[in-house]
N, C-alpha and C. Protein backbone atom coordinates (compact mmCIF):
# COMPACT_ATOMS: atom_id res chain seq x y z
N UNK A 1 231.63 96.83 140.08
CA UNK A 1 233.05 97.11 140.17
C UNK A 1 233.61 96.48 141.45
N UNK A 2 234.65 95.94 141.36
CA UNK A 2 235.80 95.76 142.50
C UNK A 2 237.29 95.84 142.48
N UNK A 3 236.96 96.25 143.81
CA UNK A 3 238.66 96.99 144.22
C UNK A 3 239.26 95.52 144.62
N UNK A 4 240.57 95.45 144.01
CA UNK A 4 241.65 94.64 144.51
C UNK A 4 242.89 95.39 144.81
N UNK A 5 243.40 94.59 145.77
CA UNK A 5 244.53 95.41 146.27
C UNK A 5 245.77 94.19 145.25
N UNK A 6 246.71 94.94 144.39
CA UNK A 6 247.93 94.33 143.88
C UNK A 6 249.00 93.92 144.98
N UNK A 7 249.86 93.97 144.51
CA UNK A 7 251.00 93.18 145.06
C UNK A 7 252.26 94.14 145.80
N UNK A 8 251.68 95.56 145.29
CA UNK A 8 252.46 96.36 146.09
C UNK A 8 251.35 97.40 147.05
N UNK A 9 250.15 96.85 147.32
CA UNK A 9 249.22 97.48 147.76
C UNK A 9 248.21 98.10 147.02
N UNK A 10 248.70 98.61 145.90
CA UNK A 10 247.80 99.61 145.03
C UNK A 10 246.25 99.11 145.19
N UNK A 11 245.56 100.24 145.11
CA UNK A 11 244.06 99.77 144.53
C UNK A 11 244.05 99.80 143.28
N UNK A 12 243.26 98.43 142.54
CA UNK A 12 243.01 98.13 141.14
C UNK A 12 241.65 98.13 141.05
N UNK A 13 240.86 99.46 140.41
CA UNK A 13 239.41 99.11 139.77
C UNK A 13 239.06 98.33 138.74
N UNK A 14 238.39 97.29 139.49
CA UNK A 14 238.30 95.92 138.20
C UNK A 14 236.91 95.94 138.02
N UNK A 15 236.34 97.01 136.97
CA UNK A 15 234.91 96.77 136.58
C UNK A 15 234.52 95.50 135.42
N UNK A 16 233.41 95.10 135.77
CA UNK A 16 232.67 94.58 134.68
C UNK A 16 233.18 94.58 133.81
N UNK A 17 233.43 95.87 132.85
CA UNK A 17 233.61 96.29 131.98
C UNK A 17 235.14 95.69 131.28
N UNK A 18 235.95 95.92 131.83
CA UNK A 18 237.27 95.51 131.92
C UNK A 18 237.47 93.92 131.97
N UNK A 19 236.76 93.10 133.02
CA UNK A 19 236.58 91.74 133.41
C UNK A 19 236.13 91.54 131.70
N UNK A 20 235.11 91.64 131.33
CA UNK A 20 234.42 91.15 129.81
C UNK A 20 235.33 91.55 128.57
N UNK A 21 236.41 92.36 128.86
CA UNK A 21 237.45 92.64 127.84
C UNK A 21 238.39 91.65 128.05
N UNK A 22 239.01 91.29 128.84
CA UNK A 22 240.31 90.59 129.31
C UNK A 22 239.44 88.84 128.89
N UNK A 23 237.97 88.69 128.87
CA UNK A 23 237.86 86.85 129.26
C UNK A 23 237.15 87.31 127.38
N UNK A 24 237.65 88.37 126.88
CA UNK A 24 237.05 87.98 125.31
C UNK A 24 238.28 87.13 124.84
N UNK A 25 239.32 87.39 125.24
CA UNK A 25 240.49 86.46 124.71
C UNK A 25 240.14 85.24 124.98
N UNK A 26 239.99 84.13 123.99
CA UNK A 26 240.09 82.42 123.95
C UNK A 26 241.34 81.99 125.37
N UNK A 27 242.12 82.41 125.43
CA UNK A 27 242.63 81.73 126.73
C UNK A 27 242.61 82.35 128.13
N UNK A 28 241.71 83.34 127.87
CA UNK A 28 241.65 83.95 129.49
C UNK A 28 239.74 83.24 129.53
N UNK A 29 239.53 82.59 129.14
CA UNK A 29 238.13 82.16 129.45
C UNK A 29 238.02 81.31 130.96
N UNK A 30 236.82 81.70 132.01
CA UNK A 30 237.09 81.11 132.97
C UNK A 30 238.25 81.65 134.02
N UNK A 31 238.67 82.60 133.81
CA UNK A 31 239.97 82.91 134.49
C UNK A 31 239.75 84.15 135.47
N UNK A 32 238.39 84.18 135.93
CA UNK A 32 238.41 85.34 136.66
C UNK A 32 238.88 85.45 138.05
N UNK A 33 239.36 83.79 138.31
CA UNK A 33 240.12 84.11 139.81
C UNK A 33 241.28 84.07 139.95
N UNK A 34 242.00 83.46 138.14
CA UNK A 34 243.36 83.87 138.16
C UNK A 34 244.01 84.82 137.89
N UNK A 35 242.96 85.87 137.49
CA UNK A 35 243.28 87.30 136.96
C UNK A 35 243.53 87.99 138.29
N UNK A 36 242.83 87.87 139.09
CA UNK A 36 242.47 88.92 140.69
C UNK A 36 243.98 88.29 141.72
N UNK A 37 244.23 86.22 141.27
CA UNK A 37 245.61 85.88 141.45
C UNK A 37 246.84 86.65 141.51
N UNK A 38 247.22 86.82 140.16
CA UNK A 38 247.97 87.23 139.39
C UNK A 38 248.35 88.57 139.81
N UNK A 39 246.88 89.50 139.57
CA UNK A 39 247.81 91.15 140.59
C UNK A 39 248.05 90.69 142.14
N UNK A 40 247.58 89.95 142.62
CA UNK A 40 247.95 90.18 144.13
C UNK A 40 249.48 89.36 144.35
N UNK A 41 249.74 88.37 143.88
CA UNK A 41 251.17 87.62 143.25
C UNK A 41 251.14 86.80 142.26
N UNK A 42 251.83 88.07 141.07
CA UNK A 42 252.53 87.80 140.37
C UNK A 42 254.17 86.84 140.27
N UNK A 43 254.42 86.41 139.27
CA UNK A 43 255.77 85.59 139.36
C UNK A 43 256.67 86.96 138.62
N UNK A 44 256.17 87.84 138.20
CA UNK A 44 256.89 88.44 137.59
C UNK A 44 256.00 89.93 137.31
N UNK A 45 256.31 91.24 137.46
CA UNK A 45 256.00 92.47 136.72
C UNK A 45 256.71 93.44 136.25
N UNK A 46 256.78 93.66 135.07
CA UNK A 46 257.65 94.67 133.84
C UNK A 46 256.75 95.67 133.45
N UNK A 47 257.54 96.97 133.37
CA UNK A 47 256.64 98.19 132.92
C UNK A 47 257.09 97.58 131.09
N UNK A 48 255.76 97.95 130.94
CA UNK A 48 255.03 98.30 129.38
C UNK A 48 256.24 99.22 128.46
N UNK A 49 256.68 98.59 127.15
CA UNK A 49 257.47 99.31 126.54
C UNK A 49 257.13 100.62 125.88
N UNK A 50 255.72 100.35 125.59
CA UNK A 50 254.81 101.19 124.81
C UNK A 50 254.12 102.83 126.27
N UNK A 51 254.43 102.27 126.91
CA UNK A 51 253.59 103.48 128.14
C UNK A 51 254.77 103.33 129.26
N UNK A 52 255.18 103.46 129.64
CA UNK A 52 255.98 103.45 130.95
C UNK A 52 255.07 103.82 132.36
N UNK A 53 253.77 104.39 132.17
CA UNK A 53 253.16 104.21 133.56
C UNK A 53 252.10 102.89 133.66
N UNK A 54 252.36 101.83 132.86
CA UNK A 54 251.73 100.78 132.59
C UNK A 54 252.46 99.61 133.17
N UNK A 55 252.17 98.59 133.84
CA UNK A 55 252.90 97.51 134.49
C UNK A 55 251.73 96.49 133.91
N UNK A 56 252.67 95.57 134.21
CA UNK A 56 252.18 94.60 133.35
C UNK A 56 252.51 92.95 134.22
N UNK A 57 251.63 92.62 134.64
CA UNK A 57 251.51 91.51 135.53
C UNK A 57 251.45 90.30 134.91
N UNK A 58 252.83 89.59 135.44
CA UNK A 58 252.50 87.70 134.59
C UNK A 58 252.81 86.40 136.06
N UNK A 59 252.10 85.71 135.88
CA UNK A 59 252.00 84.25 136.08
C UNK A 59 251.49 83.26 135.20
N UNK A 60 253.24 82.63 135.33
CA UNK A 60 253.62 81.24 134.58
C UNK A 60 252.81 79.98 134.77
């Protein structure tokens, strides 16, 4: 497991577990340093329509 700190400080537990879910998708393959990127700056984050305590991190 590792802790990353996001973009507003938060700690993010990024296990294994999670890492091997996110790179099963065909275009997140290889992307494990743009994933850890991405929470620390993002170009953009929107809460989740479906959960509202869910944020949702993008780079374009």
């Amino acid at each position: 497991m590792k802790i990353i700190h996001d973009c507003f400080g938060q700690a993010v537990r990024w296990t294994d577990e999670r890492m091997a879910h996110v790179l099963q998708h065909q275009e997140m393959a290889d992307m494990e340093t743009e994933v850890e990127h991405t929470l620390q700056s993002p170009a953009e984050v929107r809460v989740s329509r479906s959960d509202s305590t869910v944020q949702l991190f993008y780079e374009y």
